[in-house]
N, C-alpha and C. Protein backbone atom coordinates (compact mmCIF):
# COMPACT_ATOMS: atom_id res chain seq x y z
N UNK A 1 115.77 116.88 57.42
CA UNK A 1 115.64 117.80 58.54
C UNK A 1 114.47 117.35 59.41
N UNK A 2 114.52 117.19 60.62
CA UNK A 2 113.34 117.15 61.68
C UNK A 2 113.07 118.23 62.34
N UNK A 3 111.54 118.30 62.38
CA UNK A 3 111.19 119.53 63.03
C UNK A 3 110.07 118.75 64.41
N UNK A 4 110.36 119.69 65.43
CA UNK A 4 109.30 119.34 66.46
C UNK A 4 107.73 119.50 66.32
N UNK A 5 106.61 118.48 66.77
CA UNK A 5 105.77 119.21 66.68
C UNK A 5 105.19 118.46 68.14
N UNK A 6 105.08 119.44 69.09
CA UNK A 6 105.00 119.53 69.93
C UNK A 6 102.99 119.20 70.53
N UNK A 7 102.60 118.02 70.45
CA UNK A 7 101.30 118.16 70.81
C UNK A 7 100.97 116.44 71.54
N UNK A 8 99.84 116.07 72.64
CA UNK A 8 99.85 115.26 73.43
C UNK A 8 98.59 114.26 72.75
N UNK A 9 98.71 114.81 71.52
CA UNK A 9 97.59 113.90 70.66
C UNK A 9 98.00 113.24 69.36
N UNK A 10 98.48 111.78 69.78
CA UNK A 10 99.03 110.99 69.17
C UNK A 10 98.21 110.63 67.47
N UNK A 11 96.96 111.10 67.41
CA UNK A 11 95.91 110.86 66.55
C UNK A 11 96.48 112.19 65.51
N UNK A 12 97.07 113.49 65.79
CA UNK A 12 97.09 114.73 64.98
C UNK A 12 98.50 114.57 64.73
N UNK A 13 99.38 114.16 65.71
CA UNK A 13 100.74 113.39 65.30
C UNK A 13 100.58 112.97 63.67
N UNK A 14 99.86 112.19 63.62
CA UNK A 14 99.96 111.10 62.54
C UNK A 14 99.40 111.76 61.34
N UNK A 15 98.49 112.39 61.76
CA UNK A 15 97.63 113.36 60.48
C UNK A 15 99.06 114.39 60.01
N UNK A 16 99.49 114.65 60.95
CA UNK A 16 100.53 115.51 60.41
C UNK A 16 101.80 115.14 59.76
N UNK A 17 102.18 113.86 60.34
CA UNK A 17 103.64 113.27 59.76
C UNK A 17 102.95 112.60 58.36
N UNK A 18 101.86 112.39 58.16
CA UNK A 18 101.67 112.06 56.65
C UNK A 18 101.54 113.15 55.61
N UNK A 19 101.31 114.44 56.14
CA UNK A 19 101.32 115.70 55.41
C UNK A 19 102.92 115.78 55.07
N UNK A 20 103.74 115.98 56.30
CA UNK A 20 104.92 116.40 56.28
C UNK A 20 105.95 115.54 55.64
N UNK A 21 105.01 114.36 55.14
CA UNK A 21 106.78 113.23 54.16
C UNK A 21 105.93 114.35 52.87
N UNK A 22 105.35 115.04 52.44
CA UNK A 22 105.21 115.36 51.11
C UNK A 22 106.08 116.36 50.76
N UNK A 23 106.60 117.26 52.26
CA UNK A 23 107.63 117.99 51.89
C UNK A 23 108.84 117.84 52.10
N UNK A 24 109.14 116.51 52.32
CA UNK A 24 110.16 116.23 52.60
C UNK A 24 110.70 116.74 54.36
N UNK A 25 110.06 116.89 54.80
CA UNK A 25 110.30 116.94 56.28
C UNK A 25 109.95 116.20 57.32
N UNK A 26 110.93 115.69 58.38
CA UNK A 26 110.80 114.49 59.21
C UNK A 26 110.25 114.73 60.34
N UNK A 27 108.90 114.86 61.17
CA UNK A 27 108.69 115.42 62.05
C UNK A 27 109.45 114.57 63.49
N UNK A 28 109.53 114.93 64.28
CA UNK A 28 109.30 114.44 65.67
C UNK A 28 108.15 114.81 66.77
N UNK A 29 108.22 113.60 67.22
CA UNK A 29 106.44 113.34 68.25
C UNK A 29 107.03 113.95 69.54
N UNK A 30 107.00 115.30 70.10
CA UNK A 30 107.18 115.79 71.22
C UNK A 30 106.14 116.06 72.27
N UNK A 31 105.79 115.22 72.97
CA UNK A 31 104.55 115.42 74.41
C UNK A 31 105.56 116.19 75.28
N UNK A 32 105.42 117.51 75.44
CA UNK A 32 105.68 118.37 76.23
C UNK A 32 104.85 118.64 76.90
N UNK A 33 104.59 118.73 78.26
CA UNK A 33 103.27 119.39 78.93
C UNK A 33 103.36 121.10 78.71
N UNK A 34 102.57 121.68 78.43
CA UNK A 34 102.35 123.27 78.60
C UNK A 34 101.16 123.44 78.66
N UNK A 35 100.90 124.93 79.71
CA UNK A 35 99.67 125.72 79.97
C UNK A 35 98.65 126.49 78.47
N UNK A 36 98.06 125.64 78.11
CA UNK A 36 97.28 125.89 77.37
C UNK A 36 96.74 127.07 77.86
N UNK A 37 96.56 128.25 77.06
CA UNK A 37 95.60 129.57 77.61
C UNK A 37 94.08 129.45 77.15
N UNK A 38 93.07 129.46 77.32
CA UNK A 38 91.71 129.45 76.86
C UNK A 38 91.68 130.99 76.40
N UNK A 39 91.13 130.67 74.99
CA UNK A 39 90.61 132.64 74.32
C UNK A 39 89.49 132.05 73.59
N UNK A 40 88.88 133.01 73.25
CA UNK A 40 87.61 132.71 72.04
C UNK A 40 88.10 132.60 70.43
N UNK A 41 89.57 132.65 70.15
CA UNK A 41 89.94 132.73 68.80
C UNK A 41 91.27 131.76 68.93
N UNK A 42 91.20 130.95 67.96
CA UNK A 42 91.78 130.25 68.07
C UNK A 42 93.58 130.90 67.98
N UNK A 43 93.47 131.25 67.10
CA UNK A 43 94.72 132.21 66.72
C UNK A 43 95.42 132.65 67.84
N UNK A 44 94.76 132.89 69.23
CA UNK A 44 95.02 133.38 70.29
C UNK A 44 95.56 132.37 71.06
N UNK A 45 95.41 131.38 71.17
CA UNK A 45 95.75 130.38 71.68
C UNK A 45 96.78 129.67 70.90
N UNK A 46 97.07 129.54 69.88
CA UNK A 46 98.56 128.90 69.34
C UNK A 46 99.55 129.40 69.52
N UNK A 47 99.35 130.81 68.97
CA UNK A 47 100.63 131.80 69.41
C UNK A 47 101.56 131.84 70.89
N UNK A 48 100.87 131.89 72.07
CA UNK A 48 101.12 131.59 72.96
C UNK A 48 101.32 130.03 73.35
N UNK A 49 100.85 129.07 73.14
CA UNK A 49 101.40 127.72 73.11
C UNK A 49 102.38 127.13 72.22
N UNK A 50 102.76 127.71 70.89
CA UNK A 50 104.13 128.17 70.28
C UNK A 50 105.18 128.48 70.81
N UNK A 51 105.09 129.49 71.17
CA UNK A 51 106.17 130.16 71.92
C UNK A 51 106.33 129.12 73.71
N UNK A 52 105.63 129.15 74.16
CA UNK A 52 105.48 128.25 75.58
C UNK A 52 106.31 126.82 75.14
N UNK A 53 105.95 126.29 74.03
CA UNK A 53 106.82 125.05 73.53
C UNK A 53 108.30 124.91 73.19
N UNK A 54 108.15 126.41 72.87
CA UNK A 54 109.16 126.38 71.67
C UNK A 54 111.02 126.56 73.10
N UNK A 55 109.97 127.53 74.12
CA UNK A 55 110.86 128.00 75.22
C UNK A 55 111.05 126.47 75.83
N UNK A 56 110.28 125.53 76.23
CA UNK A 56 110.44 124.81 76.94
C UNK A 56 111.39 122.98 76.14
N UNK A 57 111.55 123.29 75.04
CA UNK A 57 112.21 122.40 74.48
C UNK A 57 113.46 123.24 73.88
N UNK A 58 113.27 124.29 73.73
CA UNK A 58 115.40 125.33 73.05
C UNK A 58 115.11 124.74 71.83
N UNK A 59 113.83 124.68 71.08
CA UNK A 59 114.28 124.43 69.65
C UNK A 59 113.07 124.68 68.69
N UNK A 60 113.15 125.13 67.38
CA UNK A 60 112.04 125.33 66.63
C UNK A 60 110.92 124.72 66.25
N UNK A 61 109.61 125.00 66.59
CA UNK A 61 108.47 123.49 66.69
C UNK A 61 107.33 124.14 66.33
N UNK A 62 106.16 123.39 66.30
CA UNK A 62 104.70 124.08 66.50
C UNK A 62 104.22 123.19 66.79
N UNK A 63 103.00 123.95 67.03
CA UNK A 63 101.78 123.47 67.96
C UNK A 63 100.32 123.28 66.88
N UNK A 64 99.32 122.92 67.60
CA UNK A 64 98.11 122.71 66.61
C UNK A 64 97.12 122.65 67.11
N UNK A 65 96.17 123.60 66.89
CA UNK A 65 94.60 123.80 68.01
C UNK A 65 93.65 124.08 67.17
N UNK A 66 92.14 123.09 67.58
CA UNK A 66 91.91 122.84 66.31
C UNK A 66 90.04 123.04 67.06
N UNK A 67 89.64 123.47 66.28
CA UNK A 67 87.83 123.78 67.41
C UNK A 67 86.99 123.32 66.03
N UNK A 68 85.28 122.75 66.68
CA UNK A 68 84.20 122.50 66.22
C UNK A 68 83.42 124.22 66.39
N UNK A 69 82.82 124.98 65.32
CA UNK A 69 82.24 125.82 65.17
C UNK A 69 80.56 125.56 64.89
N UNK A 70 79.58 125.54 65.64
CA UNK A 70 78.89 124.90 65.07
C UNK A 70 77.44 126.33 64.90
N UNK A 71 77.01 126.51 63.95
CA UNK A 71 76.12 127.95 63.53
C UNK A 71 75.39 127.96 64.54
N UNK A 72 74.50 127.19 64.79
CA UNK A 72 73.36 127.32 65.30
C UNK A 72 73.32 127.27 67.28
N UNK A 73 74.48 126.75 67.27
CA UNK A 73 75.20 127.17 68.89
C UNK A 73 76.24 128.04 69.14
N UNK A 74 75.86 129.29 68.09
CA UNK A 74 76.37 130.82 68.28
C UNK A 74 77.95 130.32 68.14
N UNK A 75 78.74 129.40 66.98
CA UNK A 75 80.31 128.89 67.28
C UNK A 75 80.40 128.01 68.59
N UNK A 76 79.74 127.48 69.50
CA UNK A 76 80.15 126.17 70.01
C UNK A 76 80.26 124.87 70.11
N UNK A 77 81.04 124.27 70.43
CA UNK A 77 82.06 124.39 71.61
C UNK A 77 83.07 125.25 70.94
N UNK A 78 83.64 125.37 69.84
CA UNK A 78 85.12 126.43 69.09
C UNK A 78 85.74 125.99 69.84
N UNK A 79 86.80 127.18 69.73
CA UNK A 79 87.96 127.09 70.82
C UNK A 79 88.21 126.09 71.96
N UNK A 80 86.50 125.96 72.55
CA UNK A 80 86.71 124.85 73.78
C UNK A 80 86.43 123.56 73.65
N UNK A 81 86.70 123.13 72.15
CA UNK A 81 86.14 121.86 71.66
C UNK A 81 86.98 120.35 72.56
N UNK A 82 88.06 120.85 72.87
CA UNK A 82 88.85 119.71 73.76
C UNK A 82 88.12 119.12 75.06
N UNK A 83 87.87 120.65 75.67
CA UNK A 83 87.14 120.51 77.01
C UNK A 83 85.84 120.06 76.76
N UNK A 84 85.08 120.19 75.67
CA UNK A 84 83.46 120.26 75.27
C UNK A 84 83.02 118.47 75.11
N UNK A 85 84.50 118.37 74.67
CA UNK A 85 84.34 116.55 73.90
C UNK A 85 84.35 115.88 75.21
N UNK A 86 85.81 116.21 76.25
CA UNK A 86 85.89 115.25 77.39
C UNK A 86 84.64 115.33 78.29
N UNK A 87 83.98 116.30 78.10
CA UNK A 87 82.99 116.70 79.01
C UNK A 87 81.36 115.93 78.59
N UNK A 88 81.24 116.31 77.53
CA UNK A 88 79.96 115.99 76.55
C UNK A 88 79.50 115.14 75.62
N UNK A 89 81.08 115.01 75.00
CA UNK A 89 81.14 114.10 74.00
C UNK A 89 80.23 113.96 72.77
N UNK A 90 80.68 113.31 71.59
CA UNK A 90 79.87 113.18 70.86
C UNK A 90 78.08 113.28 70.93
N UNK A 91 77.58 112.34 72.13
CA UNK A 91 76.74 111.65 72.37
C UNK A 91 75.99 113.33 72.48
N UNK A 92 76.76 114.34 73.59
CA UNK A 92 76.00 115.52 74.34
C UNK A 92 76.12 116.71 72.87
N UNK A 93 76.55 117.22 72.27
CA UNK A 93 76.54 117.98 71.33
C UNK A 93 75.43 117.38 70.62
N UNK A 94 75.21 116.02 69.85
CA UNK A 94 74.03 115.52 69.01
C UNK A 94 72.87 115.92 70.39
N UNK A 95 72.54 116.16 71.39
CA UNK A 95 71.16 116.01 72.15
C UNK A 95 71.24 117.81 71.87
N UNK A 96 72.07 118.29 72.38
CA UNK A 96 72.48 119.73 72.07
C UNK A 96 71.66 120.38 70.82
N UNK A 97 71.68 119.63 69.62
CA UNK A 97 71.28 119.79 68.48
C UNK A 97 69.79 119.02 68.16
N UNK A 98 69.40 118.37 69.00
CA UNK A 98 68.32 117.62 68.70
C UNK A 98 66.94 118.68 68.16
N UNK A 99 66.22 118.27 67.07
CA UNK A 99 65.19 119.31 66.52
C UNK A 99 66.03 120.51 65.72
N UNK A 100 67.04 120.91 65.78
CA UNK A 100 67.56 121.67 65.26
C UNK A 100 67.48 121.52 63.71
N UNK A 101 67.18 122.09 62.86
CA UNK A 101 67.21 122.16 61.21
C UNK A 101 68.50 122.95 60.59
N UNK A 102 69.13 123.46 61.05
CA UNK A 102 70.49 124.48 60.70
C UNK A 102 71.34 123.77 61.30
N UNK A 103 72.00 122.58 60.90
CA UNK A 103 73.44 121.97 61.46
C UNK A 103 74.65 122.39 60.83
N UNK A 104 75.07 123.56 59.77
CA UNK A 104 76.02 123.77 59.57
C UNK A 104 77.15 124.21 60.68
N UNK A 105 78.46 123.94 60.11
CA UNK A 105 79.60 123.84 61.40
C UNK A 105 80.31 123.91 60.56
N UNK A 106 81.69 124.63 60.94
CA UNK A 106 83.01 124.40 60.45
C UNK A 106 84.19 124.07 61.93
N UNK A 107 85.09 123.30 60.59
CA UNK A 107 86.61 122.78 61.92
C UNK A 107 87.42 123.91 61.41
N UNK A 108 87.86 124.30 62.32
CA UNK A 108 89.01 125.33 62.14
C UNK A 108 90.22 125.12 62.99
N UNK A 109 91.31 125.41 62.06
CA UNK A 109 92.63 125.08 62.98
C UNK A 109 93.39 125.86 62.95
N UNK A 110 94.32 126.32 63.88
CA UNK A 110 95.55 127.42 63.96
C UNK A 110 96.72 126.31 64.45
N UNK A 111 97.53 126.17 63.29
CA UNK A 111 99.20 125.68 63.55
C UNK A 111 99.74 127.12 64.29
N UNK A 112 100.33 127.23 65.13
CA UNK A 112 101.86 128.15 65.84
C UNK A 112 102.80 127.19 65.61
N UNK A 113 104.04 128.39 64.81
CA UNK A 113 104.86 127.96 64.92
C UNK A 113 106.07 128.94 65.43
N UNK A 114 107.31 128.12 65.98
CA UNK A 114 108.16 129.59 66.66
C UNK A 114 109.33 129.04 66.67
N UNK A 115 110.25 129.70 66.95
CA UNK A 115 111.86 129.72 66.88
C UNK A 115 112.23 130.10 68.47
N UNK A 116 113.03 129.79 69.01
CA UNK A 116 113.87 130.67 70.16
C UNK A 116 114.09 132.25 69.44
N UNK A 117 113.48 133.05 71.15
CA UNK A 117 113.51 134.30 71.02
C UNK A 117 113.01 134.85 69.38
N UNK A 118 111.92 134.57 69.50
CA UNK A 118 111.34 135.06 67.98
C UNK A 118 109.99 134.95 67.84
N UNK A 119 109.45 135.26 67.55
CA UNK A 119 107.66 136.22 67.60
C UNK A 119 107.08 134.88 66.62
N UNK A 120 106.38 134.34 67.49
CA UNK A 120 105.48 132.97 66.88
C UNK A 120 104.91 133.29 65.26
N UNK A 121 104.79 132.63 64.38
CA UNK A 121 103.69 133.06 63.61
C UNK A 121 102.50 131.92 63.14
N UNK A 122 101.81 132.58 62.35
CA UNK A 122 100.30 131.40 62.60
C UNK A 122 99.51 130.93 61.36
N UNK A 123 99.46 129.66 61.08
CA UNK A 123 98.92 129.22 59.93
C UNK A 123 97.42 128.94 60.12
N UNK A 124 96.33 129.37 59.39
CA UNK A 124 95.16 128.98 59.58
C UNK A 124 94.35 127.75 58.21
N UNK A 125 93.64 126.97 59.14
CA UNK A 125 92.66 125.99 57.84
C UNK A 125 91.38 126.17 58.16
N UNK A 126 90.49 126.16 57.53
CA UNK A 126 88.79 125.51 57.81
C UNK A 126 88.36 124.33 56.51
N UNK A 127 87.14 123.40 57.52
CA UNK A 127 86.45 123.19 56.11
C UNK A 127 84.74 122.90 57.00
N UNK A 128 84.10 123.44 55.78
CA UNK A 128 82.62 123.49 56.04
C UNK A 128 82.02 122.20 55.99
N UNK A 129 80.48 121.99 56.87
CA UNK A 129 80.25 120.66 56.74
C UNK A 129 78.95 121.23 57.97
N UNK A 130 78.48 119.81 58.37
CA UNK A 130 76.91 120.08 58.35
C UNK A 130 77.69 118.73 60.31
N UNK A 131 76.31 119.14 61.49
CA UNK A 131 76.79 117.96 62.11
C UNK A 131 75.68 116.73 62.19
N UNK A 132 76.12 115.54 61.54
CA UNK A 132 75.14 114.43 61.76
C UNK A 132 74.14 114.59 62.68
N UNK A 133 73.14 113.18 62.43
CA UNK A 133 71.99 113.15 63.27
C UNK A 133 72.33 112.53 64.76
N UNK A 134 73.49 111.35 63.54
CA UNK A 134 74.04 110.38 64.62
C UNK A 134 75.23 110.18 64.36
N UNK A 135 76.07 109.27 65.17
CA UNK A 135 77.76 109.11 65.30
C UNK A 135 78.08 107.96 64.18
N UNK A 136 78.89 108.31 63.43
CA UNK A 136 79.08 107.35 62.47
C UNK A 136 80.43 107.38 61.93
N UNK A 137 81.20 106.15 62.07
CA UNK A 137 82.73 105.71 62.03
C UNK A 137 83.59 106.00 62.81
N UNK A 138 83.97 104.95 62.79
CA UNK A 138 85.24 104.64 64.05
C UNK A 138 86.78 105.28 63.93
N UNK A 139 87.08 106.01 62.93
CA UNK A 139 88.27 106.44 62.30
C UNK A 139 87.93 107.66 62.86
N UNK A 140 89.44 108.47 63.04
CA UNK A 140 90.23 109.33 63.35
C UNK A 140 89.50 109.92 64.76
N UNK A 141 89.30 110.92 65.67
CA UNK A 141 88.82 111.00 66.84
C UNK A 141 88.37 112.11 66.85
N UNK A 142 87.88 112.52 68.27
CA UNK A 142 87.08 113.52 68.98
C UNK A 142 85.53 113.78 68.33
N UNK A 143 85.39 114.76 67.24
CA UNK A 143 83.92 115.22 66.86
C UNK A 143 84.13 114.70 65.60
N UNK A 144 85.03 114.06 64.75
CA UNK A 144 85.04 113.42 63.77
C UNK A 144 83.59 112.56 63.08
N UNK A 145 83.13 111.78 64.09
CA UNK A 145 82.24 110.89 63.77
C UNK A 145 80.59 111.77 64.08
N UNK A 146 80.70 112.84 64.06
CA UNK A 146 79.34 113.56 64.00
C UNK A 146 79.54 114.44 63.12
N UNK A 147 80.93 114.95 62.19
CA UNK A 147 81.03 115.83 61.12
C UNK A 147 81.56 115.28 59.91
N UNK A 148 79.85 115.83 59.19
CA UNK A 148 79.83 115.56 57.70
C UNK A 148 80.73 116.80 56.82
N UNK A 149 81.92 116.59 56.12
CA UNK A 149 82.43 117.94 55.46
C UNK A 149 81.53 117.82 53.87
N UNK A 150 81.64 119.23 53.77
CA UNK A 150 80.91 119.35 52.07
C UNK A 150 81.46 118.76 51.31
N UNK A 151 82.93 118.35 50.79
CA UNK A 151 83.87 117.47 49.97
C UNK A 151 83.46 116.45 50.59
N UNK A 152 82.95 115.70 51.51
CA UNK A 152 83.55 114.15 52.32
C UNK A 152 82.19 113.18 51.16
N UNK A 153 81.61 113.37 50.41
CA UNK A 153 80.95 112.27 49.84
C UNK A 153 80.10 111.58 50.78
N UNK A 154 79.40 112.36 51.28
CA UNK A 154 78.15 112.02 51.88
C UNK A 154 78.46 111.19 53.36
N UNK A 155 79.96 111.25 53.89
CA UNK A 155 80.47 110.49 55.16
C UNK A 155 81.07 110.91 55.74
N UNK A 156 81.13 111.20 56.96
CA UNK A 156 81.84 111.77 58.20
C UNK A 156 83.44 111.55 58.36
N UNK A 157 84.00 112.34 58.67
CA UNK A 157 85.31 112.41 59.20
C UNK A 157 85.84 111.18 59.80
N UNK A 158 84.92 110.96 60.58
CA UNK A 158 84.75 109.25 61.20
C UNK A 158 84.97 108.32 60.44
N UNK A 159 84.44 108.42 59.19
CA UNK A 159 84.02 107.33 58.20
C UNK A 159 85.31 107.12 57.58
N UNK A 160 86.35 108.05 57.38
CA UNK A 160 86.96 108.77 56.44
C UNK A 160 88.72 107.63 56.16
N UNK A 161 89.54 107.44 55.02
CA UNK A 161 90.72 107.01 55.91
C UNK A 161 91.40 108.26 55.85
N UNK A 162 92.33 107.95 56.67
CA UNK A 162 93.40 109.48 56.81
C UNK A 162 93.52 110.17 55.36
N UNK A 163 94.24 109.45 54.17
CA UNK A 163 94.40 109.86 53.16
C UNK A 163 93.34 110.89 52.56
N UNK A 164 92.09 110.78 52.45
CA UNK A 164 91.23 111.13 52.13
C UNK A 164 90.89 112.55 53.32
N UNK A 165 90.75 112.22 54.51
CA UNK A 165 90.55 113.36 55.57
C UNK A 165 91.63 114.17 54.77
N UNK A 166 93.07 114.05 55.05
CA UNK A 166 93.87 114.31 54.60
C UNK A 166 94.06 115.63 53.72
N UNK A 167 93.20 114.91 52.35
CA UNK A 167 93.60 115.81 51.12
C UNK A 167 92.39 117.33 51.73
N UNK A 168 91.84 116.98 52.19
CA UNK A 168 91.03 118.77 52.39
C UNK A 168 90.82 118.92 53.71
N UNK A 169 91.23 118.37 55.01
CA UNK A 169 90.48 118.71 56.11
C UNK A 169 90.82 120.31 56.84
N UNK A 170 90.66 120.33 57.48
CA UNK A 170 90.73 122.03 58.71
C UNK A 170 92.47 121.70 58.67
N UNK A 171 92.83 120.90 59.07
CA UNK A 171 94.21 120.65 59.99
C UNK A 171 94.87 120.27 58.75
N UNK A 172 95.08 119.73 57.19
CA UNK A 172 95.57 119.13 56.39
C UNK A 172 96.01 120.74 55.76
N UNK A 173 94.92 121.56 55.94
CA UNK A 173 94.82 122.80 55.09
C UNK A 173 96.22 123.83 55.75
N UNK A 174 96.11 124.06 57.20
CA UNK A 174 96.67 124.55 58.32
C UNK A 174 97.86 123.87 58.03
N UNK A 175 98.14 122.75 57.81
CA UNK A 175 99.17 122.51 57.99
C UNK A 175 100.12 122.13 56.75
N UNK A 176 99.67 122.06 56.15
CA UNK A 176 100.36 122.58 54.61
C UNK A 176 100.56 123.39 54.41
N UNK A 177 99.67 124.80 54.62
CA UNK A 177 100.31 126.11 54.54
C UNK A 177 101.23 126.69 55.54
N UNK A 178 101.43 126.02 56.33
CA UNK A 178 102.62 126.56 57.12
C UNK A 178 103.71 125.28 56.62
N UNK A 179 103.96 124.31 56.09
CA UNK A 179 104.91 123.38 55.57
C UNK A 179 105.59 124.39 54.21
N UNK A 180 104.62 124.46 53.67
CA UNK A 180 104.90 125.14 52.54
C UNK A 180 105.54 126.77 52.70
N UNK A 181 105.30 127.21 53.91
CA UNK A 181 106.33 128.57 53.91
C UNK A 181 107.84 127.79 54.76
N UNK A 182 107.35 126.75 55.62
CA UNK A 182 108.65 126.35 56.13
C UNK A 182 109.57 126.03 54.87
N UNK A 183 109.34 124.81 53.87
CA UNK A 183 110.29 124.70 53.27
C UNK A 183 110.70 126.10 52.60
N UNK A 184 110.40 126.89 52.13
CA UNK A 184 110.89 128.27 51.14
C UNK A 184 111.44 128.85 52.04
N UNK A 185 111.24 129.15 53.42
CA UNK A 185 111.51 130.67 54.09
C UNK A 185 112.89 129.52 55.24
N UNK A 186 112.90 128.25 55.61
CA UNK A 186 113.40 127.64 57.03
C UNK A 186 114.31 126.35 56.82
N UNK A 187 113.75 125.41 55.92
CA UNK A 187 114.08 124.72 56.06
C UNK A 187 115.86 124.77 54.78
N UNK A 188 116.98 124.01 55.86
CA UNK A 188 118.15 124.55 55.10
C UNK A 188 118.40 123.78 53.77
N UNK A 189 118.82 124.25 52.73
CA UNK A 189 119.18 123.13 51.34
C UNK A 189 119.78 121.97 51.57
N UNK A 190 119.66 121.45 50.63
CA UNK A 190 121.07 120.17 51.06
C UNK A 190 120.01 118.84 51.65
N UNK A 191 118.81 119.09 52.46
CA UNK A 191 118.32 118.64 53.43
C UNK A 191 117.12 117.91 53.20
């Protein structure tokens, strides 16, 4: 069975189609353009880009929105971590934090997922972690290479290979638990 997953980031594509051969499900890479809504919760924002996807392709898919929480900048960038990165980037969040002694942060992600004519629903992940001094490894993207997770063995997301991000990250978590109600509750036998 293939399911859509509807997102313009070829990097979460991949994080996800290696989750999804574990359940036996074949994703497809759909770049649909849609109006992203800005909210302060992430949850708020999938649901509606779920459904926005789901209308604009006639077929069952989800979406995946995924924010840097960081303590000591009251949760920012969160929610606006897309806009925060193209804007600031790695480089501006570490000056952001400079002198700071409290670098804890969590990634948090909300999968939407939706059907035609049918009320989105929403999978959530986090994982805790601290943000570097400095940028370190070239693997996987955006705030990756400034976040240390508490499981990661003393190395950044950056550092990380997929497999390993993989087994515990924000988005690995998110998106297994919504795989795992798809196959029981969606996906048909036989398949």
């Amino acid at each position: 069975m293939t399911l859509a997953f509807v997102t313009s980031n070829r990097h979460k594509f991949e994080e996800a189609e290696s989750l999804a051969e574990n359940f036996g499900v074949e994703l497809e890479h759909r770049d649909v353009p849609y109006v992203e809504i800005q909210a302060d919760v992430l949850e708020d924002v999938a649901k509606p880009s779920a459904q926005q996807a789901c209308a604009l392709i006639d077929s069952p898919c989800f979406v995946e929105d995924a924010g840097l929480f960081i303590k000591s900048l009251e949760g920012f960038p969160g929610p606006y971590s897309s806009f925060v990165f193209k804007t600031l980037g790695n480089e501006g969040i570490l000056k952001l934090m400079e002198g700071e002694e409290d670098r804890q942060a969590e990634f948090r992600s909300a999968v939407g997922y939706c059907e035609p004519r049918a009320k989105p629903k929403v999978f959530k992940g986090k994982v805790k972690g601290v943000i570097t001094r400095e940028t370190r490894g070239s693997k996987g993207f955006g705030f990756d290479p400034i976040f240390g997770p508490e499981r990661g063995e003393g190395i950044t997301f950056g550092e990380m290979e997929l497999e390993m991000k993989n087994s515990f990250s924000h988005r690995s978590e998110a998106i297994e638990k919504f795989l795992k109600w798809y196959t029981k509750n969606k996906k048909p036998s036989g398949d």
